[in-house]
N, C-alpha and C. Protein backbone atom coordinates (compact mmCIF):
# COMPACT_ATOMS: atom_id res chain seq x y z
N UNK A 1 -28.25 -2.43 165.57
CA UNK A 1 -29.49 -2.12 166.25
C UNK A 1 -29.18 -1.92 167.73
N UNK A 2 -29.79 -0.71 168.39
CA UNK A 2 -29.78 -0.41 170.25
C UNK A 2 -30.85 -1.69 170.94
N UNK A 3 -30.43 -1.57 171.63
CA UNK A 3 -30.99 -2.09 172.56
C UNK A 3 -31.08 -1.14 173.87
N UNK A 4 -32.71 -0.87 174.11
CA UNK A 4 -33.02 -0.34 175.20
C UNK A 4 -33.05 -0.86 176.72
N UNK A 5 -32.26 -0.16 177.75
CA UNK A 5 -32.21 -0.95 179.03
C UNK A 5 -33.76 -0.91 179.72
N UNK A 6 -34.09 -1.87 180.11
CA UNK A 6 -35.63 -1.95 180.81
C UNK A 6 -35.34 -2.13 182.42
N UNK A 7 -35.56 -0.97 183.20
CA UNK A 7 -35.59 -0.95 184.50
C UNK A 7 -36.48 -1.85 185.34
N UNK A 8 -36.23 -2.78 185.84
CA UNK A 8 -37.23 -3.48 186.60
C UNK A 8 -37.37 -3.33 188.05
N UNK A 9 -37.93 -2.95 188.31
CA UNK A 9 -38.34 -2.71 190.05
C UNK A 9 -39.31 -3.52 190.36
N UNK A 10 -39.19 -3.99 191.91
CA UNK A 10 -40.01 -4.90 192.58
C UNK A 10 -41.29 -3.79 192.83
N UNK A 11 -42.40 -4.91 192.88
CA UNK A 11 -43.71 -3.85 192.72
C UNK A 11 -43.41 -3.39 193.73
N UNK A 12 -42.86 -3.65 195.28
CA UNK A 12 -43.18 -2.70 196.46
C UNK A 12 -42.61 -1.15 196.00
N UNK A 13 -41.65 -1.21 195.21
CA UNK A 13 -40.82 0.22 194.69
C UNK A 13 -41.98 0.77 194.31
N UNK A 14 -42.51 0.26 193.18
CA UNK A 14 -43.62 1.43 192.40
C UNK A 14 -44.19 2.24 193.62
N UNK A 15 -45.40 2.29 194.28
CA UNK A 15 -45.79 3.07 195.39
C UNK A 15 -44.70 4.12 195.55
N UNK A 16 -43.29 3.60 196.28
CA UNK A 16 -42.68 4.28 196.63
C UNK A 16 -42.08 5.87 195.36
N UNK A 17 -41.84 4.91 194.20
CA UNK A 17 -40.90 5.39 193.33
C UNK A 17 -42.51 6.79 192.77
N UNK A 18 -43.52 5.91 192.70
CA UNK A 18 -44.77 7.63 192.67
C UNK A 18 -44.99 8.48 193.21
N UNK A 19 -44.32 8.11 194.69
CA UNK A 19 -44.25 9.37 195.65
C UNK A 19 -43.62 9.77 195.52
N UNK A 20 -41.79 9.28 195.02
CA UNK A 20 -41.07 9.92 195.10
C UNK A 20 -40.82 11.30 193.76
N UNK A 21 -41.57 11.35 192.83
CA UNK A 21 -42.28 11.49 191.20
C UNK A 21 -43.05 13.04 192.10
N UNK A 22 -43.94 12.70 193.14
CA UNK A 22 -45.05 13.38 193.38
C UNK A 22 -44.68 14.64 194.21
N UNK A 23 -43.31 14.24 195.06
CA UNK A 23 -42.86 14.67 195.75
C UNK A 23 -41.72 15.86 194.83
N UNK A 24 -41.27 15.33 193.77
CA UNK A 24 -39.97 16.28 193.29
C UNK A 24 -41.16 16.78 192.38
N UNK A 25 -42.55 16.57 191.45
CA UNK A 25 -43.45 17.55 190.82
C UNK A 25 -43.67 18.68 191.57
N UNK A 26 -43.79 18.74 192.89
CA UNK A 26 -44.33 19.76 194.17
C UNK A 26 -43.40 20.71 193.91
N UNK A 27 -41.85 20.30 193.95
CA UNK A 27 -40.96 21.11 194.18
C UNK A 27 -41.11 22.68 193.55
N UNK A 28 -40.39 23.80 194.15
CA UNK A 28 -40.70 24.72 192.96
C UNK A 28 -42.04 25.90 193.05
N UNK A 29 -43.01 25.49 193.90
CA UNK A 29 -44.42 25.73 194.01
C UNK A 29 -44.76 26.62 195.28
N UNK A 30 -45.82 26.45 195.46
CA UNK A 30 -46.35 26.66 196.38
C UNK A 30 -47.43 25.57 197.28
N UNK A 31 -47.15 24.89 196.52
CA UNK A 31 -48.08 23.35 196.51
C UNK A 31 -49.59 23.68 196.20
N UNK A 32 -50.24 22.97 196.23
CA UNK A 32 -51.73 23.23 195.76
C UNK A 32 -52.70 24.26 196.32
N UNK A 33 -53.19 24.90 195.02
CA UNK A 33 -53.90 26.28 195.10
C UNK A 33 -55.53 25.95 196.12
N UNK A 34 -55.49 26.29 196.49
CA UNK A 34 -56.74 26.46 197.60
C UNK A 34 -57.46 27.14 196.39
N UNK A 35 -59.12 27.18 196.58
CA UNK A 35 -59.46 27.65 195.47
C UNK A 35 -60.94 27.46 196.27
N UNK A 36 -61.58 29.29 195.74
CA UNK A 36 -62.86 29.34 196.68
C UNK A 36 -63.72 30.91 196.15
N UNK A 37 -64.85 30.67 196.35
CA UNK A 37 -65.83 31.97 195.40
C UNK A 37 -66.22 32.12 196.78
N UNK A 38 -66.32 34.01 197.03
CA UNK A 38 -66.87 34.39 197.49
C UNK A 38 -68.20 35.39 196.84
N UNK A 39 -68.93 35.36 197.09
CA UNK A 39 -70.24 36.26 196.97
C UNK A 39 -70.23 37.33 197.50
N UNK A 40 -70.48 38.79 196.42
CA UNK A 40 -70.31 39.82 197.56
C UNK A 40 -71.40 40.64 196.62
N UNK A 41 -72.01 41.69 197.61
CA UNK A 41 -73.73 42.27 197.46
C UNK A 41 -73.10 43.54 197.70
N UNK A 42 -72.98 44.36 196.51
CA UNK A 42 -72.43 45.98 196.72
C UNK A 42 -73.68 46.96 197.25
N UNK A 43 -73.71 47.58 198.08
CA UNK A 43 -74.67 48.54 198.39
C UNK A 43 -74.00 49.98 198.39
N UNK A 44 -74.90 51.28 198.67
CA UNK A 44 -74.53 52.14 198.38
C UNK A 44 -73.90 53.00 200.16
N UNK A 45 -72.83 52.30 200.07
CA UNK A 45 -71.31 52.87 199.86
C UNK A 45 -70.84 51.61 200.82
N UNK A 46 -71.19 50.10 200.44
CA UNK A 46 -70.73 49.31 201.34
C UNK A 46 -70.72 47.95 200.67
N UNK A 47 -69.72 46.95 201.04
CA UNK A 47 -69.98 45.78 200.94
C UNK A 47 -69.91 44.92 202.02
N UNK A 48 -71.02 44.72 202.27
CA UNK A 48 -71.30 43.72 204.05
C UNK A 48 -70.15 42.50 204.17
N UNK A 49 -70.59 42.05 202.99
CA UNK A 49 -69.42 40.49 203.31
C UNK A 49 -67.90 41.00 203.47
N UNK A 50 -67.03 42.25 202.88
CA UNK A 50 -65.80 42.03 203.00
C UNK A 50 -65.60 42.27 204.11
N UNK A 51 -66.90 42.60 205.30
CA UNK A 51 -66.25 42.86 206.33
C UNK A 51 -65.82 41.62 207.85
N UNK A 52 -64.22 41.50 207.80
CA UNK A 52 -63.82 40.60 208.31
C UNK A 52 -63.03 39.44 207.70
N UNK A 53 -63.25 40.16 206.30
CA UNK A 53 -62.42 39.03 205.06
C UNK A 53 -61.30 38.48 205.68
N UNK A 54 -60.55 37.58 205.09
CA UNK A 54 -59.11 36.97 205.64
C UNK A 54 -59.05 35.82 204.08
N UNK A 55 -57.77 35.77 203.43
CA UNK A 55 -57.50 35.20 202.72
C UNK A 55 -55.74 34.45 203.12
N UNK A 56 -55.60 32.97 202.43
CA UNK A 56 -54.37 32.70 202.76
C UNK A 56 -53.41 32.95 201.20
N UNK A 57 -52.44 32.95 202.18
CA UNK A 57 -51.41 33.25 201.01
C UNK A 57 -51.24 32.00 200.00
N UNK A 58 -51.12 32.46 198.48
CA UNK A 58 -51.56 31.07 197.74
C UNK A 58 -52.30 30.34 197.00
N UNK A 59 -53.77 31.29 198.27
CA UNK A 59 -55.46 31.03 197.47
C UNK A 59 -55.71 31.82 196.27
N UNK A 60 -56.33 31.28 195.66
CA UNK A 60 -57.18 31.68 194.45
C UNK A 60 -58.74 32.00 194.69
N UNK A 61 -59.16 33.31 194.71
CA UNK A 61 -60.02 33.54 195.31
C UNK A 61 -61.00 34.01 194.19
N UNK A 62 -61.78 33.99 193.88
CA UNK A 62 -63.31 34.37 192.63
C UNK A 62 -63.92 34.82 193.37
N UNK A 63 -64.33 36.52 193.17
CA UNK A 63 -65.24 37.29 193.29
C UNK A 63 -66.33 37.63 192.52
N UNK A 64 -67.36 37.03 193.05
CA UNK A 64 -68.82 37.70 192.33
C UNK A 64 -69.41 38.66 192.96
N UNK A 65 -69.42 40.00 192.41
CA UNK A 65 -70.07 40.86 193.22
C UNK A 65 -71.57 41.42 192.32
N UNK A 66 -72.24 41.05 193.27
CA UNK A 66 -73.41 41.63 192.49
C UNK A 66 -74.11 43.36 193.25
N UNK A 67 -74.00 44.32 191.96
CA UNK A 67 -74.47 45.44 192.54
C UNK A 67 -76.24 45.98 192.99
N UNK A 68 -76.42 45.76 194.12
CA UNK A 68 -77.78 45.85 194.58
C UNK A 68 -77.81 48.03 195.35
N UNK A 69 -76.86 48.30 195.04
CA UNK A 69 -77.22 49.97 195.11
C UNK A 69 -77.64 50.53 193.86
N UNK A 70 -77.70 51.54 194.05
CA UNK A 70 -78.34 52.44 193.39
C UNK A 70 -77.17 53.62 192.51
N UNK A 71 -76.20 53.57 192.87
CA UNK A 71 -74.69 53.85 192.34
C UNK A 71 -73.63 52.94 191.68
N UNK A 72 -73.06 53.22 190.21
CA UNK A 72 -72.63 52.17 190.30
C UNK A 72 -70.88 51.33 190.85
N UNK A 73 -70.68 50.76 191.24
CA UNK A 73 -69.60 50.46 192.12
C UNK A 73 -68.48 49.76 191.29
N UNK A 74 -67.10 49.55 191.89
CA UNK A 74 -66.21 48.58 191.48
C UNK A 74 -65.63 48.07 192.65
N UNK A 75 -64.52 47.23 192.62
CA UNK A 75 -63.81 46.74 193.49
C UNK A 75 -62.25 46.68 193.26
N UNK A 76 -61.11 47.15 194.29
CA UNK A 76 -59.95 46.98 193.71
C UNK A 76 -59.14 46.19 195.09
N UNK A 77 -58.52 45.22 194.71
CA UNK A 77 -57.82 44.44 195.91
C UNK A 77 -56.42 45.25 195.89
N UNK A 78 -55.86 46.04 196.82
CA UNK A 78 -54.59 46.22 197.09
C UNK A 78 -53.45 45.70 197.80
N UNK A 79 -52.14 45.41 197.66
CA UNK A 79 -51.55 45.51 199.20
C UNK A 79 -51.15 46.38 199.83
N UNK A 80 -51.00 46.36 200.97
CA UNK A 80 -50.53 47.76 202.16
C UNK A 80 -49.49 48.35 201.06
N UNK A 81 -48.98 48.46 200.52
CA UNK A 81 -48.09 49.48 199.69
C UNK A 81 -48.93 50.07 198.36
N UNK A 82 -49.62 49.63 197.96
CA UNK A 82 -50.58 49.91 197.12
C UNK A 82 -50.71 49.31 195.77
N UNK A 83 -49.91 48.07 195.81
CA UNK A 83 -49.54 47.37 194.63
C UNK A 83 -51.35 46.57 194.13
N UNK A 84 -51.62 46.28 192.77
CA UNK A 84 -52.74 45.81 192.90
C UNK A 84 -52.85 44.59 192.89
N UNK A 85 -53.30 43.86 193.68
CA UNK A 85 -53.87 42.66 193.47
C UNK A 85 -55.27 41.60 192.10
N UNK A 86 -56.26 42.92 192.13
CA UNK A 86 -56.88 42.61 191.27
C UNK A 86 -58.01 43.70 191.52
N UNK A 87 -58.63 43.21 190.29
CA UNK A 87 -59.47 44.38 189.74
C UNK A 87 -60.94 43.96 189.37
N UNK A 88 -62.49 44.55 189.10
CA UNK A 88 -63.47 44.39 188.80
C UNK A 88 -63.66 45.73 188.22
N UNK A 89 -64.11 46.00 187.16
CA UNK A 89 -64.12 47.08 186.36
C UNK A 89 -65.69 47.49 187.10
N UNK A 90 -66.03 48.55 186.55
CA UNK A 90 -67.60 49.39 187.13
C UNK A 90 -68.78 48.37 186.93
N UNK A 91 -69.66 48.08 187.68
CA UNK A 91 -70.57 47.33 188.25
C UNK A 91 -72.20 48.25 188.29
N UNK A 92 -72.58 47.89 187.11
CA UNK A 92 -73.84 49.32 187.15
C UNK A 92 -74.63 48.74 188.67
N UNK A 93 -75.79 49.34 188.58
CA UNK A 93 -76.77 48.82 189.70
C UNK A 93 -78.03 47.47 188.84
N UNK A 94 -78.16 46.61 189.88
CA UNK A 94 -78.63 45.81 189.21
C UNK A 94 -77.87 44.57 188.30
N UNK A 95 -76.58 44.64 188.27
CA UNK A 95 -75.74 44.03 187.34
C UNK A 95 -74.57 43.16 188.13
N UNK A 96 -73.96 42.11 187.65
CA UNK A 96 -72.84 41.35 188.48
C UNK A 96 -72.04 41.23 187.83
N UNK A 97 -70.38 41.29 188.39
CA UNK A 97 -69.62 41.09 187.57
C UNK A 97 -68.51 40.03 188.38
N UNK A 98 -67.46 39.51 188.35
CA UNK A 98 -66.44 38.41 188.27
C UNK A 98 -65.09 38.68 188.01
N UNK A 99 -64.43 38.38 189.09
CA UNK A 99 -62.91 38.41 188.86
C UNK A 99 -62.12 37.66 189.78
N UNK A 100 -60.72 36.96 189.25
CA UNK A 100 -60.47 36.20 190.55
C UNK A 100 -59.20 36.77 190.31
N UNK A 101 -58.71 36.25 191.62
CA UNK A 101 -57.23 36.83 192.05
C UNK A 101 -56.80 35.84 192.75
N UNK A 102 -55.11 35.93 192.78
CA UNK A 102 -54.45 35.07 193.59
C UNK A 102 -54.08 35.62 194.11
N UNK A 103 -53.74 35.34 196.16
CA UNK A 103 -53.17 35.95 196.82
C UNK A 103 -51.78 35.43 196.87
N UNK A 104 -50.70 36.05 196.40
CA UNK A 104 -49.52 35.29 196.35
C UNK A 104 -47.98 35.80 197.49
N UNK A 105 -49.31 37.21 197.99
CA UNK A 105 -48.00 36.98 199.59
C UNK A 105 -48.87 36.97 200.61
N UNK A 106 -48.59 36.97 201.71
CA UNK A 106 -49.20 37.32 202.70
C UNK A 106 -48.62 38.79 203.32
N UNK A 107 -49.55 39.04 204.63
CA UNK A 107 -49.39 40.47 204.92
C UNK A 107 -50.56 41.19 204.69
N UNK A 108 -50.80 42.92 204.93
CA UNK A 108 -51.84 43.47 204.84
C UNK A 108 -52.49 43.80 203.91
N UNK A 109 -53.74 44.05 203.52
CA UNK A 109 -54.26 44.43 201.94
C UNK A 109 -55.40 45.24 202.26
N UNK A 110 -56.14 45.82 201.66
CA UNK A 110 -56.98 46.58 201.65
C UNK A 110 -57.93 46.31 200.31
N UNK A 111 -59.42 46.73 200.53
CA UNK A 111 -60.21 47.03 199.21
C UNK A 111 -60.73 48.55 199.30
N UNK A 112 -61.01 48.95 198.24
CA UNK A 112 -62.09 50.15 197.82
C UNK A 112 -62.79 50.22 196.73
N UNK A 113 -63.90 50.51 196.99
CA UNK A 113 -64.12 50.76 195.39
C UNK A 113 -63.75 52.56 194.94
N UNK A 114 -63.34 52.90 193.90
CA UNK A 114 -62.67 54.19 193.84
C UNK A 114 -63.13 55.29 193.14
N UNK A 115 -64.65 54.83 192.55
CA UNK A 115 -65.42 56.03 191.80
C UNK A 115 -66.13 57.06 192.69
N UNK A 116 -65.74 58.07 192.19
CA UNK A 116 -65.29 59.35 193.03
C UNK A 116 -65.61 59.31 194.07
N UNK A 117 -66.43 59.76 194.94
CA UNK A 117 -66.06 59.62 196.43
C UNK A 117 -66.64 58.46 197.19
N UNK A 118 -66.97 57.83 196.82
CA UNK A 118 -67.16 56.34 197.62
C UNK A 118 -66.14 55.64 198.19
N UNK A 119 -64.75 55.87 198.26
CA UNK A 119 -63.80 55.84 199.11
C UNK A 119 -64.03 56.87 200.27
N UNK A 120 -64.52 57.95 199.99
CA UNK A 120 -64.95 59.14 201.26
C UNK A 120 -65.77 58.48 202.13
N UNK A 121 -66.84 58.15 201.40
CA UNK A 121 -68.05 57.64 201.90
C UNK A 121 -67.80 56.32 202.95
N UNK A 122 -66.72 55.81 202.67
CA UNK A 122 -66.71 54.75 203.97
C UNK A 122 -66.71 53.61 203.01
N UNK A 123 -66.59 53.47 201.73
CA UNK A 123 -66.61 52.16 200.76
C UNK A 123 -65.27 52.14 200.59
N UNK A 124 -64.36 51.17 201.60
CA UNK A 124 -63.20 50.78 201.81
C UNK A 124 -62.99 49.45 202.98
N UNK A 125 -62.27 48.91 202.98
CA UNK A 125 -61.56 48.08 204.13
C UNK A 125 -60.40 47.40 203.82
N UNK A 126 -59.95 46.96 205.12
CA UNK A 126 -58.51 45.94 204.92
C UNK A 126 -59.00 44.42 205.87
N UNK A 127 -58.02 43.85 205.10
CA UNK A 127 -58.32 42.20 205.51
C UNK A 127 -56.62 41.86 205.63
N UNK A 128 -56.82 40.47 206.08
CA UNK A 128 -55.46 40.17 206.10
C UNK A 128 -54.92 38.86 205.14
N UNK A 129 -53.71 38.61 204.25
CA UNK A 129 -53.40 37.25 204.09
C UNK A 129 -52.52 36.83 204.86
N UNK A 130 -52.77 35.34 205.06
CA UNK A 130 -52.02 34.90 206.04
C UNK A 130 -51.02 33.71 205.49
């Protein structure tokens, strides 16, 4: 028959020995996701709130956009190279839809929504992650 060795540590260790547990779990990461809904009110050819957006690198961000125009809209998060970040499929008028994204670099990004010319129209901007 084994016999199992039983580690005994003085209680002051424990504290220590959970941080030290808490500290090598972190490793690897980015450490803890920031996590936050923004509200956004599509109009026809604009969305008021993205203007001035700023997200950090890391966050987990939930978009509710509810469409209050009369056209119906989407939303696409890019970065400055044009890679996508995330997406909200078409948004009739009257209707809301939901999507979240993680920002996982920082640097420049941009939105538009891209049904046909509402990118013309001035339904675009850039924000920054930081």
């Amino acid at each position: 028959m084994r016999r199992l060795a039983v580690l005994r540590l003085p209680s002051a260790a424990l504290p220590l020995a959970a941080l030290a547990f808490a500290a090598l779990a972190a490793c690897g990461d980015d450490g803890p996701t920031a996590r936050r809904t923004v509200a956004l009110t599509a109009v026809d050819y604009d969305v008021p709130q993205l203007r001035g957006f700023a997200a950090q690198k890391g966050e987990e961000i939930t978009f509710t956009m509810t469409n209050n125009g009369a056209q119906p809209h989407n939303l696409e998060l890019l970065t400055a190279d044009g890679t996508r970040l995330g997406r909200l499929d078409v948004v009739q008028p009257g209707a809301t839809g939901t999507f979240t994204v993680r920002m996982k670099a920082s640097g420049s990004a941009k939105w538009v929504c891209d049904i046909a010319d509402h990118v013309a129209r001035g339904m675009r901007g850039a924000f920054v992650v930081t």
